[in-house]
N, C-alpha and C. Protein backbone atom coordinates (compact mmCIF):
# COMPACT_ATOMS: atom_id res chain seq x y z
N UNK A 1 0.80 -1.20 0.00
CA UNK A 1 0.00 0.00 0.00
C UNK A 1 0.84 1.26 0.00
N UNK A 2 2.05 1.44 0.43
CA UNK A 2 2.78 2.38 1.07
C UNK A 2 3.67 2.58 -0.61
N UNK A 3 3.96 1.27 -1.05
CA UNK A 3 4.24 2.15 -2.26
C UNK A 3 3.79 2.21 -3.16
N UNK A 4 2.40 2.19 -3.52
CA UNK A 4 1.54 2.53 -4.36
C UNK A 4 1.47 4.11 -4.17
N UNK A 5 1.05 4.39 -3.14
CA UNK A 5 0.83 5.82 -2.77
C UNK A 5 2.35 6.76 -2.93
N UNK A 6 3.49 6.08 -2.93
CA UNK A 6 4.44 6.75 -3.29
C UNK A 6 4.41 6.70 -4.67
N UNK A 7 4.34 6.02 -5.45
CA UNK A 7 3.96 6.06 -7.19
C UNK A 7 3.20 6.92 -7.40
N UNK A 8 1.95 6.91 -6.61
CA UNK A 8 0.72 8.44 -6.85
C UNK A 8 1.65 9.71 -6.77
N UNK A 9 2.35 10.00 -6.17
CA UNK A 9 2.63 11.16 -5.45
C UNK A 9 3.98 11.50 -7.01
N UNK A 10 4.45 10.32 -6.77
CA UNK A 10 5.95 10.47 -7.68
C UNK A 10 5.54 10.80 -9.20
N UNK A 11 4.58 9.78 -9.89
CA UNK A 11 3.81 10.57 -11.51
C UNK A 11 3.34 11.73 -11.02
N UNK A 12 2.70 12.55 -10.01
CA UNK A 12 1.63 13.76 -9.85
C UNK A 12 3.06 14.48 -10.08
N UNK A 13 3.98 14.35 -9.38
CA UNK A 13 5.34 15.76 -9.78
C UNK A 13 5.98 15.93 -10.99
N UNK A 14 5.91 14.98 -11.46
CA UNK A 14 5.85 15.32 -13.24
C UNK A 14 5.64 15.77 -13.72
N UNK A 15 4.32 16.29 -13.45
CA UNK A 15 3.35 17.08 -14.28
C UNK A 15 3.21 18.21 -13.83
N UNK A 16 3.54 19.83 -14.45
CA UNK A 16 3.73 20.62 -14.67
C UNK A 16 2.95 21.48 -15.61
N UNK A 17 2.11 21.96 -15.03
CA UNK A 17 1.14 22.71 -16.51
C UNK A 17 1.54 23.73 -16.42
N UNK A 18 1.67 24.05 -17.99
CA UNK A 18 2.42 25.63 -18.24
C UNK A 18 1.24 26.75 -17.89
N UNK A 19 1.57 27.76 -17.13
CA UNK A 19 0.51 28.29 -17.15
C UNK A 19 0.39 29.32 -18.47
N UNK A 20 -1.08 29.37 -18.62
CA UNK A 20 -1.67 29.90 -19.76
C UNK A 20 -2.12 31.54 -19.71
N UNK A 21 -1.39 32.36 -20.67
CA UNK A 21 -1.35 33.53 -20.20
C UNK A 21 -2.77 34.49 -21.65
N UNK A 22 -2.85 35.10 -20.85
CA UNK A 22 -3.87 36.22 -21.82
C UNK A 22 -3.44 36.53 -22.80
N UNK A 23 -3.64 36.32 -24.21
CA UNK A 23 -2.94 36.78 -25.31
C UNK A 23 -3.19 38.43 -25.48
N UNK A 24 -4.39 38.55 -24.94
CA UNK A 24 -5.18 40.30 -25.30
C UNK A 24 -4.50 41.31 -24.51
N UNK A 25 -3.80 40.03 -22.76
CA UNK A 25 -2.94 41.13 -22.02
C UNK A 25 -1.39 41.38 -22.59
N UNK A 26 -0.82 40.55 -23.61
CA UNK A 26 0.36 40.84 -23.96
C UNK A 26 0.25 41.76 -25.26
N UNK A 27 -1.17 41.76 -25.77
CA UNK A 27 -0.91 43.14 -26.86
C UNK A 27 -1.01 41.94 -28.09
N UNK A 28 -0.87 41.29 -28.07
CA UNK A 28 -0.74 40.33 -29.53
C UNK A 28 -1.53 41.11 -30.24
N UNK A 29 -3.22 40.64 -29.73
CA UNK A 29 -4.69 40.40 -30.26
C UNK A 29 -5.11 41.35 -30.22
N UNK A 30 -6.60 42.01 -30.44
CA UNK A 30 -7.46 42.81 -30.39
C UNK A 30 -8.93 41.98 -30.41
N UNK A 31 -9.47 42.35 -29.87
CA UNK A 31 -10.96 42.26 -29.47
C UNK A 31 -11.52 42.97 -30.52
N UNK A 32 -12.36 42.38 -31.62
CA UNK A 32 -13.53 42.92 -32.70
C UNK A 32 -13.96 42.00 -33.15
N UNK A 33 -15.33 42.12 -33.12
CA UNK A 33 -16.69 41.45 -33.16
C UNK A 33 -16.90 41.25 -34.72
N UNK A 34 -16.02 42.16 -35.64
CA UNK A 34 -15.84 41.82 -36.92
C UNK A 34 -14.50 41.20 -37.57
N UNK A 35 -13.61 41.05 -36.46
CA UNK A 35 -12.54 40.21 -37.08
C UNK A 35 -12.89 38.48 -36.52
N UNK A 36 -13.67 37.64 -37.62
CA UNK A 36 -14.03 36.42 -37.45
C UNK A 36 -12.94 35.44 -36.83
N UNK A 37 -11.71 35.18 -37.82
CA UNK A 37 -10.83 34.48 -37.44
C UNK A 37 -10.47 34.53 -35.72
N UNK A 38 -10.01 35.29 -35.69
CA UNK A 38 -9.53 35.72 -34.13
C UNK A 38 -10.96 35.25 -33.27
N UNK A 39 -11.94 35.02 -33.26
CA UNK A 39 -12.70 35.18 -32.42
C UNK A 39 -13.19 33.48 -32.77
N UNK A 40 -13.21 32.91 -33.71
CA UNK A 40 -13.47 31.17 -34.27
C UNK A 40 -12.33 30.41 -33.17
N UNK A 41 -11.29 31.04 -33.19
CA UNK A 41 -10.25 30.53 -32.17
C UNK A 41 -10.82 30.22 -30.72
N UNK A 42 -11.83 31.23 -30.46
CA UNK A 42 -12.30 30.73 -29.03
C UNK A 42 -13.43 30.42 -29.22
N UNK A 43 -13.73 29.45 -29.89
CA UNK A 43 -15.04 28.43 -30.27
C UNK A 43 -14.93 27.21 -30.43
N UNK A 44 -15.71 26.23 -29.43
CA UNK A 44 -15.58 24.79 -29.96
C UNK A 44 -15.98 24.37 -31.10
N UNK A 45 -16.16 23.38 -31.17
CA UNK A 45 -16.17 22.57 -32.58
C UNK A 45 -17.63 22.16 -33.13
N UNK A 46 -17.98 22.90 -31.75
CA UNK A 46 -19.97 22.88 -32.05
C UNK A 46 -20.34 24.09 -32.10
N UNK A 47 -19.28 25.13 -31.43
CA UNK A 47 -19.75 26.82 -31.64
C UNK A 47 -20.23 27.25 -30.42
N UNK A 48 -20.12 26.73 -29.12
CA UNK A 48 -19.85 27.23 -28.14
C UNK A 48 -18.55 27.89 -27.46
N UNK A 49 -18.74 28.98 -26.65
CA UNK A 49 -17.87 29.76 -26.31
C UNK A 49 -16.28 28.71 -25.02
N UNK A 50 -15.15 28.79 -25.71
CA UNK A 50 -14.67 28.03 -24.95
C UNK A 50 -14.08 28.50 -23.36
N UNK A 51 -14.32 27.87 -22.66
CA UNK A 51 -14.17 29.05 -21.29
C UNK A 51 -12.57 29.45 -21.13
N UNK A 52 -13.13 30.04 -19.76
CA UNK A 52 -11.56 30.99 -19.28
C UNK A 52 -10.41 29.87 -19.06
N UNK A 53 -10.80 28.59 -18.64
CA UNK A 53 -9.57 28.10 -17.83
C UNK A 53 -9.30 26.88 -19.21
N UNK A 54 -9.83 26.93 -20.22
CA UNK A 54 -9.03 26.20 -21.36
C UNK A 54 -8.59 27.47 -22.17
N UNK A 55 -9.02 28.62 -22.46
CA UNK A 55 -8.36 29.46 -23.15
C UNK A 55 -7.30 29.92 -23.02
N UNK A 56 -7.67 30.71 -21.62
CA UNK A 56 -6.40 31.26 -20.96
C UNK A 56 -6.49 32.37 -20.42
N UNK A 57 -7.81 33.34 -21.14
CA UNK A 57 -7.78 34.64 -20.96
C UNK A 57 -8.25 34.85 -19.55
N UNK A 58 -7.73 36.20 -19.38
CA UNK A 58 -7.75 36.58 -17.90
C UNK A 58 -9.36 36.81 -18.36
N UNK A 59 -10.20 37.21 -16.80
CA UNK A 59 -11.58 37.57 -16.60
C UNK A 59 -12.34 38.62 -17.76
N UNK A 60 -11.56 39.83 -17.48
CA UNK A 60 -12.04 41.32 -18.34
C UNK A 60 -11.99 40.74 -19.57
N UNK A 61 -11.03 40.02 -19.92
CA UNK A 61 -10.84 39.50 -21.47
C UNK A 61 -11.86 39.05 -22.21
N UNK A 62 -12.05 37.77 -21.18
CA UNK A 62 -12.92 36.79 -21.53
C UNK A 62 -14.28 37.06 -21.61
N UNK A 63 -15.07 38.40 -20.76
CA UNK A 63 -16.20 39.19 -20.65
C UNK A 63 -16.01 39.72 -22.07
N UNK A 64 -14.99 40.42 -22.21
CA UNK A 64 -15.30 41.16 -23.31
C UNK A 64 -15.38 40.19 -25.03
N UNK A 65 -14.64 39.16 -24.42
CA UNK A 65 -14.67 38.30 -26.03
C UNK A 65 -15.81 37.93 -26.37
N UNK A 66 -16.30 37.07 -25.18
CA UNK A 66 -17.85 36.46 -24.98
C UNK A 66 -18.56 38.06 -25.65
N UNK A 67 -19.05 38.72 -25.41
CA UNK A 67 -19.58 40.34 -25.83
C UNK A 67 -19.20 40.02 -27.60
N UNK A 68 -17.81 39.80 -27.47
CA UNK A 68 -17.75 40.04 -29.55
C UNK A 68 -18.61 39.25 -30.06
N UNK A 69 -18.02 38.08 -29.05
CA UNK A 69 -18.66 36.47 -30.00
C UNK A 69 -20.61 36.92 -30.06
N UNK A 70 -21.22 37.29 -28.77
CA UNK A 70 -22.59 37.60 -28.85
C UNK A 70 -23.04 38.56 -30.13
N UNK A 71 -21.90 39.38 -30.19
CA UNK A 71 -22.26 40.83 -31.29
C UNK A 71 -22.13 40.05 -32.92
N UNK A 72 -20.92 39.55 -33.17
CA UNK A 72 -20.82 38.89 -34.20
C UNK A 72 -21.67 37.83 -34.46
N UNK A 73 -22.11 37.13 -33.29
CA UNK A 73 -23.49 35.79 -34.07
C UNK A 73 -24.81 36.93 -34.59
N UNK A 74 -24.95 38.29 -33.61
CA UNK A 74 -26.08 38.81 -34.23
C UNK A 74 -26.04 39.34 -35.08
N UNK A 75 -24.83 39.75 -36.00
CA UNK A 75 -24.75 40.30 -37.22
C UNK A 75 -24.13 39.02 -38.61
N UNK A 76 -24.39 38.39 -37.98
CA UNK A 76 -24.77 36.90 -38.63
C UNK A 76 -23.21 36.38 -39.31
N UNK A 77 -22.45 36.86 -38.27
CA UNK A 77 -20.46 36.74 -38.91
C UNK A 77 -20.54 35.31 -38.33
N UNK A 78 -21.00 34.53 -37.31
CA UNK A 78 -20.70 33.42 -37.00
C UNK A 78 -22.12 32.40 -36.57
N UNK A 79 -21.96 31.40 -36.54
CA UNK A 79 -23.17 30.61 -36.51
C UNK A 79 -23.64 30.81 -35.10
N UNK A 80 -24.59 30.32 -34.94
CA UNK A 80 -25.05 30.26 -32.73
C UNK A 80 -24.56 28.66 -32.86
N UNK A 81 -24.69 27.72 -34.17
CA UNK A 81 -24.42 25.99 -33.82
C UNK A 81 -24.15 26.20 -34.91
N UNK A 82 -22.86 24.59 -34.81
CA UNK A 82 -22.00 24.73 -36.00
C UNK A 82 -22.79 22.92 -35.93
N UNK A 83 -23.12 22.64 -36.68
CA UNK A 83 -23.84 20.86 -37.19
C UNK A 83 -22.49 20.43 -37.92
């Protein structure tokens, strides 16, 4: 039992997740509800919005992307469901 639980412990320190930083806070990107590409990037594969902690983006970001993605499905730049 005693070294099973040392095996748990010993694979868990391995693993290292890079942390995932805001692309919008380093200036890369821009936020517009008419630039499609940039904004398909944070969409699954059904056309839901992909959240904060698989994207990356900090909070304000992610409020405001969600906002493009809403503005752009109503001016009909992106689907509400992708079939």
């Amino acid at each position: 039992m005693a070294v099973e639980r040392e095996e748990r412990v010993a694979r868990k320190r391995f693993f290292r997740k890079k942390k995932k930083v805001c692309i919008f806070c380093l200036g890369k990107a821009h936020i517009d509800y008419k630039d499609v590409e940039t904004l398909q990037r944070f969409l699954s594969e059904r056309g839901k919005i992909i959240p904060r902690r698989i994207s990356g983006n900090c909070a304000k970001h992610q409020r405001r992307l969600a906002q493009a993605i809403k503005r752009a499905r109503e001016m009909a730049l992106l689907p509400y469901i992708i079939e």
